[in-house]
N, C-alpha and C. Protein backbone atom coordinates (compact mmCIF):
# COMPACT_ATOMS: atom_id res chain seq x y z
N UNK A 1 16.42 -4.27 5.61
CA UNK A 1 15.38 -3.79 4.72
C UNK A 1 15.19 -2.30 4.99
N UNK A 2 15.23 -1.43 3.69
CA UNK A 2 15.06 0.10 4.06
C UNK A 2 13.54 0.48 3.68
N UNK A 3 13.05 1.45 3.86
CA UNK A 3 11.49 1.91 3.53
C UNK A 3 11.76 1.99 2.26
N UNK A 4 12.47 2.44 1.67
CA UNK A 4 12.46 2.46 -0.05
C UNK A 4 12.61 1.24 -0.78
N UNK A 5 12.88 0.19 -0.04
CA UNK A 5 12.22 -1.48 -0.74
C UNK A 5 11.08 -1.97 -0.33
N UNK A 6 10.86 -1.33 1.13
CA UNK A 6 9.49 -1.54 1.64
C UNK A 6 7.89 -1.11 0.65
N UNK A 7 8.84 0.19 0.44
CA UNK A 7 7.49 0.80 -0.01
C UNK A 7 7.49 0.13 -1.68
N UNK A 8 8.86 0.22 -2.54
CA UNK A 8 8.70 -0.43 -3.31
C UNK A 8 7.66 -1.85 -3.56
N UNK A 9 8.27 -2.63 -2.41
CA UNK A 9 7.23 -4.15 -2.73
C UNK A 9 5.96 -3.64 -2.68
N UNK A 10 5.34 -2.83 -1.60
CA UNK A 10 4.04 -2.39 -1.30
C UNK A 10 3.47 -1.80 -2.30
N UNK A 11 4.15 -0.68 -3.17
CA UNK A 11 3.29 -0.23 -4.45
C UNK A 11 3.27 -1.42 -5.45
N UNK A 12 4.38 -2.51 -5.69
CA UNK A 12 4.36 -3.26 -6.98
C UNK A 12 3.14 -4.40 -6.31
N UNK A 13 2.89 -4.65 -5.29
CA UNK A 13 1.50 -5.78 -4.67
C UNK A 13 0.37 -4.90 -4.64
N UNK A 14 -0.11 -3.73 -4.13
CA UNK A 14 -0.82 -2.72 -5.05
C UNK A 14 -1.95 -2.97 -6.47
N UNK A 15 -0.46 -2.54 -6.81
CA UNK A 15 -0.65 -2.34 -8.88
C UNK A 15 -1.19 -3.93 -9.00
N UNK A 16 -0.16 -4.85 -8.78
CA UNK A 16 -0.33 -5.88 -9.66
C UNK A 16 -1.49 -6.91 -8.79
N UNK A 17 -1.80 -6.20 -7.79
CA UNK A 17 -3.14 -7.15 -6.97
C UNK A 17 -4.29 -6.59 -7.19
N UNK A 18 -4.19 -5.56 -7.73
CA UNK A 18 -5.63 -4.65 -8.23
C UNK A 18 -6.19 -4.95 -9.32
N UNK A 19 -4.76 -5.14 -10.27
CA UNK A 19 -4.96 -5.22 -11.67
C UNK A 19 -5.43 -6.50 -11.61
N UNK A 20 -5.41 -7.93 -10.77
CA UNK A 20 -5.29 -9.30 -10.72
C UNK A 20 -6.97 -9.03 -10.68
N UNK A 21 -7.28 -8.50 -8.96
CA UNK A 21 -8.58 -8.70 -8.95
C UNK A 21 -9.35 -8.02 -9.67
N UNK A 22 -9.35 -6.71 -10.66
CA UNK A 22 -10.41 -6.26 -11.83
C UNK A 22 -10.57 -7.59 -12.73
N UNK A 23 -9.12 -8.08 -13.05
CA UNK A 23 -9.54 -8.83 -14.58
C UNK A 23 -10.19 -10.35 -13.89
N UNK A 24 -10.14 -10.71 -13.03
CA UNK A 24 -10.86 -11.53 -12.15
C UNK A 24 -12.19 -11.70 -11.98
N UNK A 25 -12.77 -10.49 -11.95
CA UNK A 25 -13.88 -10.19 -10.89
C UNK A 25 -15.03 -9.90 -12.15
N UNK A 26 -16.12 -10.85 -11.52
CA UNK A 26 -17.26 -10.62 -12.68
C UNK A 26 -17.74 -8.99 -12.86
N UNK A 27 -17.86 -8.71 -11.65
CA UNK A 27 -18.28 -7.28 -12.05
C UNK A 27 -17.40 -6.48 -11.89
N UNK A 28 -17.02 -5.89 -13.14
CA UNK A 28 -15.23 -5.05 -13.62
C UNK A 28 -16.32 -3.51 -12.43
N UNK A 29 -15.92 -3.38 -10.96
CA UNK A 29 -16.21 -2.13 -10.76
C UNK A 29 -14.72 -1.39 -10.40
N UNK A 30 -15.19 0.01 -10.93
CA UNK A 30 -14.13 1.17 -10.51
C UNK A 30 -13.54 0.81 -9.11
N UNK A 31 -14.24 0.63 -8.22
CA UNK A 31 -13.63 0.36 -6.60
C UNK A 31 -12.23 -0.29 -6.36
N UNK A 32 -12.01 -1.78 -7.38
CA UNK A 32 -10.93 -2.51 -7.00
C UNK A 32 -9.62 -1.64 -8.05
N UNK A 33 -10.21 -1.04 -8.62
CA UNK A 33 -8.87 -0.37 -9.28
C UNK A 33 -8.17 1.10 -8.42
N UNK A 34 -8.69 1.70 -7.58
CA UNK A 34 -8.84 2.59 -6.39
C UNK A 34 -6.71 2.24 -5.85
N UNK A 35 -6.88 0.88 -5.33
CA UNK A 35 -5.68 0.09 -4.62
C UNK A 35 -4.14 0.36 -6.21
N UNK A 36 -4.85 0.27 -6.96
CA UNK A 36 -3.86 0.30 -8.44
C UNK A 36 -3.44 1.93 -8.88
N UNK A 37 -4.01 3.05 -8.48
CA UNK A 37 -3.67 4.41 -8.31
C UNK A 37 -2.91 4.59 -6.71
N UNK A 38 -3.45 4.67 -5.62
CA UNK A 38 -2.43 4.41 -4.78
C UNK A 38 -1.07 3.62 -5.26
N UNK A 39 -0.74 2.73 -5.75
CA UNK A 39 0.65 1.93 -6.24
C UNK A 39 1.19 3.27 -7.33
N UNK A 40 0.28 2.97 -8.11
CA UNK A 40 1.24 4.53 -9.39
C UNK A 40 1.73 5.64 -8.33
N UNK A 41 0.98 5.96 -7.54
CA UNK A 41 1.38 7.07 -6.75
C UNK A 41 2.51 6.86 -6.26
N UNK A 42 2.72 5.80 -5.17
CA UNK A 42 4.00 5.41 -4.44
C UNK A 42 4.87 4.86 -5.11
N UNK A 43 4.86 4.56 -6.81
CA UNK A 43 6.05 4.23 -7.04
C UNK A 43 6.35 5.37 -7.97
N UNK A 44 5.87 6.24 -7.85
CA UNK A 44 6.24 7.93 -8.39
C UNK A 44 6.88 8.49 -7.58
N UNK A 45 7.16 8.16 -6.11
CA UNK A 45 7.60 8.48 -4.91
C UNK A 45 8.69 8.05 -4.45
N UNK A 46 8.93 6.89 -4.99
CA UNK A 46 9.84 5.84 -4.47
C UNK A 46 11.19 6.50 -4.81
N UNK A 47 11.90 7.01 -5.85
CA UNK A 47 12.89 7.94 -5.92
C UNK A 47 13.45 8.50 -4.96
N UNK A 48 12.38 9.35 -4.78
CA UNK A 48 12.53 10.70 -3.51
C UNK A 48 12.53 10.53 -2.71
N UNK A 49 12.15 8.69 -2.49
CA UNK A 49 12.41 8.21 -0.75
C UNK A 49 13.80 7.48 -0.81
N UNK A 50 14.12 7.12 -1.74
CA UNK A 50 15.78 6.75 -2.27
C UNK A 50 16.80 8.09 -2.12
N UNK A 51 16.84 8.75 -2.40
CA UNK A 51 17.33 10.01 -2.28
C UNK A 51 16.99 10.65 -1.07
N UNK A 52 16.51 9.91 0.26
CA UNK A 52 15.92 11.06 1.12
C UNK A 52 15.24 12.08 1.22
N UNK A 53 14.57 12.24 0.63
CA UNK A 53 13.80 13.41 0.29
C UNK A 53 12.50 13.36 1.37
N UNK A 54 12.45 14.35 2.32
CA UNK A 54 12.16 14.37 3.13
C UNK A 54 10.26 14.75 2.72
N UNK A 55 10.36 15.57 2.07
CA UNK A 55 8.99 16.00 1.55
C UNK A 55 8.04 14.68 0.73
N UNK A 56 8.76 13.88 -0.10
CA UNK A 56 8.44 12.82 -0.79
C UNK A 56 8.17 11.33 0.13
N UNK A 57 8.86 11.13 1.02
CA UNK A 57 8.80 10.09 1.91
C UNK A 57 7.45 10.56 3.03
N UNK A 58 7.44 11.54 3.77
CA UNK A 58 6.32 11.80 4.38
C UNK A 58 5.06 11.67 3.46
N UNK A 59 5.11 12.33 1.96
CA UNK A 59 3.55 11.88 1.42
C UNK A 59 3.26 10.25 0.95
N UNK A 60 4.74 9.76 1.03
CA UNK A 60 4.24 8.17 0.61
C UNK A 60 3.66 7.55 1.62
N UNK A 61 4.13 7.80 2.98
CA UNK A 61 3.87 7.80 4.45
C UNK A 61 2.44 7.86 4.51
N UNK A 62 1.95 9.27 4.34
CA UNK A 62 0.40 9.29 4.59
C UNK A 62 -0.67 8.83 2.90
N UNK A 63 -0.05 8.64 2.18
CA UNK A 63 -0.67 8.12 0.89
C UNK A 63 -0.92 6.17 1.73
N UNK A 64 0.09 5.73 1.92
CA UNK A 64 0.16 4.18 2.29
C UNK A 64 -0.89 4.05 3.79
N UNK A 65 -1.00 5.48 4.43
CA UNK A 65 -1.75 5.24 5.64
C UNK A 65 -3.36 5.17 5.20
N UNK A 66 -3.60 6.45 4.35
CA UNK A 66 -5.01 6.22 3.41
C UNK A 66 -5.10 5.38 2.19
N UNK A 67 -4.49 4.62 2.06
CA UNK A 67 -4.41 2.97 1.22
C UNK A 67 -4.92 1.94 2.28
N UNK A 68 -4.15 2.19 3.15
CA UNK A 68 -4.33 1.35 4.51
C UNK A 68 -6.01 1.29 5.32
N UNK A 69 -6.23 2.58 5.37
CA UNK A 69 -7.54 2.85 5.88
C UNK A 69 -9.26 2.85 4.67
N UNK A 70 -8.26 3.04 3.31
CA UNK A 70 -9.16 1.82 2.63
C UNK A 70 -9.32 0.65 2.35
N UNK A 71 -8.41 0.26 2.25
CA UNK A 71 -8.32 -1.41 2.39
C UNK A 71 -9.22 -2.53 3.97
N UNK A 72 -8.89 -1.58 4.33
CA UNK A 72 -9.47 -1.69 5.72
C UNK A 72 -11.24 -1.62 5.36
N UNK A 73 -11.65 -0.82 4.74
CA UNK A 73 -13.13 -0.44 4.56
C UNK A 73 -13.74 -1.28 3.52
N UNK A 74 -12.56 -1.73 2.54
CA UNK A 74 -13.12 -2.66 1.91
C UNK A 74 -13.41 -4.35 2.44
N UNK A 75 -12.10 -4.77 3.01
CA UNK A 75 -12.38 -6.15 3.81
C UNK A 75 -13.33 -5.97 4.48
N UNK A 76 -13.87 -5.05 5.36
CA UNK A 76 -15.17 -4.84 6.12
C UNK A 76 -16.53 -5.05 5.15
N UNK A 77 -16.00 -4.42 4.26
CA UNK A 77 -17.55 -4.99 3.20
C UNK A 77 -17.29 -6.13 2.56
N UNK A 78 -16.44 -6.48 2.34
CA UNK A 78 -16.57 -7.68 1.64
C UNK A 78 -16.72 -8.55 2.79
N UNK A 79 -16.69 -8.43 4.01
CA UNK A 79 -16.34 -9.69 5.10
C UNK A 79 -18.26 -9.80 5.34
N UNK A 80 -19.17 -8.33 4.86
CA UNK A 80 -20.27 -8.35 5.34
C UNK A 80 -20.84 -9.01 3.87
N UNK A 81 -20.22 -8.74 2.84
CA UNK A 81 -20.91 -9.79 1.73
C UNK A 81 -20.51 -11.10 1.88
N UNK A 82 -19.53 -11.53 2.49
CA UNK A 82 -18.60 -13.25 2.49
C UNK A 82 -18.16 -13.41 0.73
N UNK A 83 -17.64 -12.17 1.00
CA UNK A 83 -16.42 -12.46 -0.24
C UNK A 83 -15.21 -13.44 -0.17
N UNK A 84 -14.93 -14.42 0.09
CA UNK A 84 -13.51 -14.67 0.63
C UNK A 84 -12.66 -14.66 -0.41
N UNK A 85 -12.54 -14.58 -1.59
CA UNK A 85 -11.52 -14.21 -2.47
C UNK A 85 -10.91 -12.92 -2.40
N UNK A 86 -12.21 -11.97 -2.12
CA UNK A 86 -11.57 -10.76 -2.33
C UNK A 86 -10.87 -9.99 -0.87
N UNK A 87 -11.37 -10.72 0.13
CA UNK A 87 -10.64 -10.52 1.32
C UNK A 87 -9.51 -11.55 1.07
N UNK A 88 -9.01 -12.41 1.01
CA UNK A 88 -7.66 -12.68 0.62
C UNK A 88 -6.66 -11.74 -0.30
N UNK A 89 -7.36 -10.77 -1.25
CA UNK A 89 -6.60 -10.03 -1.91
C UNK A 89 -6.18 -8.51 -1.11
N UNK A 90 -7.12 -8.36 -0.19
CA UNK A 90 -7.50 -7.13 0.40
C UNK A 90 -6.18 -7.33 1.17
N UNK A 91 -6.35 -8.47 2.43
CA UNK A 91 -5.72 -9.15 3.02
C UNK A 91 -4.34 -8.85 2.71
N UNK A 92 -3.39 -9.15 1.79
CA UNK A 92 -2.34 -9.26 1.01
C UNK A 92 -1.90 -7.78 1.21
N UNK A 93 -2.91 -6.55 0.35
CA UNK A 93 -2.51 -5.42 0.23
C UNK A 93 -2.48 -4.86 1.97
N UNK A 94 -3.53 -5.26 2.80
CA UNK A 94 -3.19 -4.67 4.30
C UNK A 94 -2.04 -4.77 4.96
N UNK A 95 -1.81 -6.28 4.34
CA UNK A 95 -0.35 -6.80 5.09
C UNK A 95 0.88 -5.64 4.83
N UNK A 96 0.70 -5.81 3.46
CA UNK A 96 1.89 -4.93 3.03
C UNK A 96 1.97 -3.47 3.69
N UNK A 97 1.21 -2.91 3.76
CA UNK A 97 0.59 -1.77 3.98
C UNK A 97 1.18 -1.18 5.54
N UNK A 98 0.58 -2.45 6.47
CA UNK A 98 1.28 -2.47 7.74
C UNK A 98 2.70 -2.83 7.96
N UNK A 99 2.97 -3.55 6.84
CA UNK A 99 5.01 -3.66 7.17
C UNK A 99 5.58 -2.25 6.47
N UNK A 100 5.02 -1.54 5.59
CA UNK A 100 5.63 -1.14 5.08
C UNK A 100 5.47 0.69 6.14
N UNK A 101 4.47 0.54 6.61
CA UNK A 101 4.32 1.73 7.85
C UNK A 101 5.00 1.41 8.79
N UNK A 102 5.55 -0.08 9.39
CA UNK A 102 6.40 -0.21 10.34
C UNK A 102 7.66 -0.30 9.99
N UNK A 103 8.19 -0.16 8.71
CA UNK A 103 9.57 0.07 8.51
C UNK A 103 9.85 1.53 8.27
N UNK A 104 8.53 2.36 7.71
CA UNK A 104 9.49 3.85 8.41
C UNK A 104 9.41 4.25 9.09
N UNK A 105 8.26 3.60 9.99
CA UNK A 105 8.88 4.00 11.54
C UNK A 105 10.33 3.57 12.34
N UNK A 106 10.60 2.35 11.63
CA UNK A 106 12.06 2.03 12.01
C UNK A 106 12.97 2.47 11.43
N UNK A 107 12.45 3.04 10.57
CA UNK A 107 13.53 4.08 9.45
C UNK A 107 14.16 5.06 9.86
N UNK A 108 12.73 5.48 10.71
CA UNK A 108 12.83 7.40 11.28
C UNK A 108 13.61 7.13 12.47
N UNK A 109 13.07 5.96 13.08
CA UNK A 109 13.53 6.14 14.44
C UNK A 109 15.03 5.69 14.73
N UNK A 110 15.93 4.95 13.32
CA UNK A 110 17.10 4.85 13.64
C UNK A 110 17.92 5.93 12.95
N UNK A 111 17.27 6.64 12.41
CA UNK A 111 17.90 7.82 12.02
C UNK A 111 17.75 8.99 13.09
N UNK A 112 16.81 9.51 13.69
CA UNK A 112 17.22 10.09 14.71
C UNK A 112 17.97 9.13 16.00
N UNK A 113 18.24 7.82 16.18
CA UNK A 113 18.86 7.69 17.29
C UNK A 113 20.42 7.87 16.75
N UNK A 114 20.20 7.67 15.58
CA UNK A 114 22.22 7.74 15.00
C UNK A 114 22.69 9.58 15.16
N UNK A 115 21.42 10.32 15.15
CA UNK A 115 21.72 12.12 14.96
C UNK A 115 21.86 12.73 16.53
């Protein structure tokens, strides 16, 4: 698995888990669509991390780390409302979030051990 399928799955669970929980959710707020702009972003990116592009892969890098560190802020509120639907969705996007930060770290790091 390379970061550019990584990040791929991670923006398309994103988009299509954001978009799931707005049309879901009694109250349509701006907040859950937040996770669905992060995804447009990283799969605007996804190219330039196909191509190596060194400038493009570092901002998907820290775009997926502040996806990460909201997602994070949201399960915290929803865990203090006892949402459990929407922490299952949150859930989903963290997961991804964290495999997809630990594959370019395994990305980077077998590319400098091969240089």
């Amino acid at each position: 698995m390379t970061y550019q399928k990584s990040n791929l799955i991670h923006a398309t669970v994103l988009t299509l888990t954001s978009l799931w929980m707005y049309y879901d959710a009694l109250n349509k707020d701006f907040g859950l669509l937040i996770p669905f702009l992060f995804g447009v972003v990283l799969l605007s990116l996804n190219n330039g991390i196909m191509y190596d592009n060194v400038s493009q892969r570092n901002a998907a890098m820290g775009i997926t780390v502040l996806s990460l560190l909201f997602i994070t802020y949201m399960i915290v509120s929803f865990v203090q409302n006892d949402d459990m639907e929407l922490i299952g969705y949150f859930g989903l996007m963290s997961f991804t979030s964290l495999w997809s930060i630990a594959m370019f770290i395994w990305t980077l790091r077998s590319k400098t051990l091969k240089h």
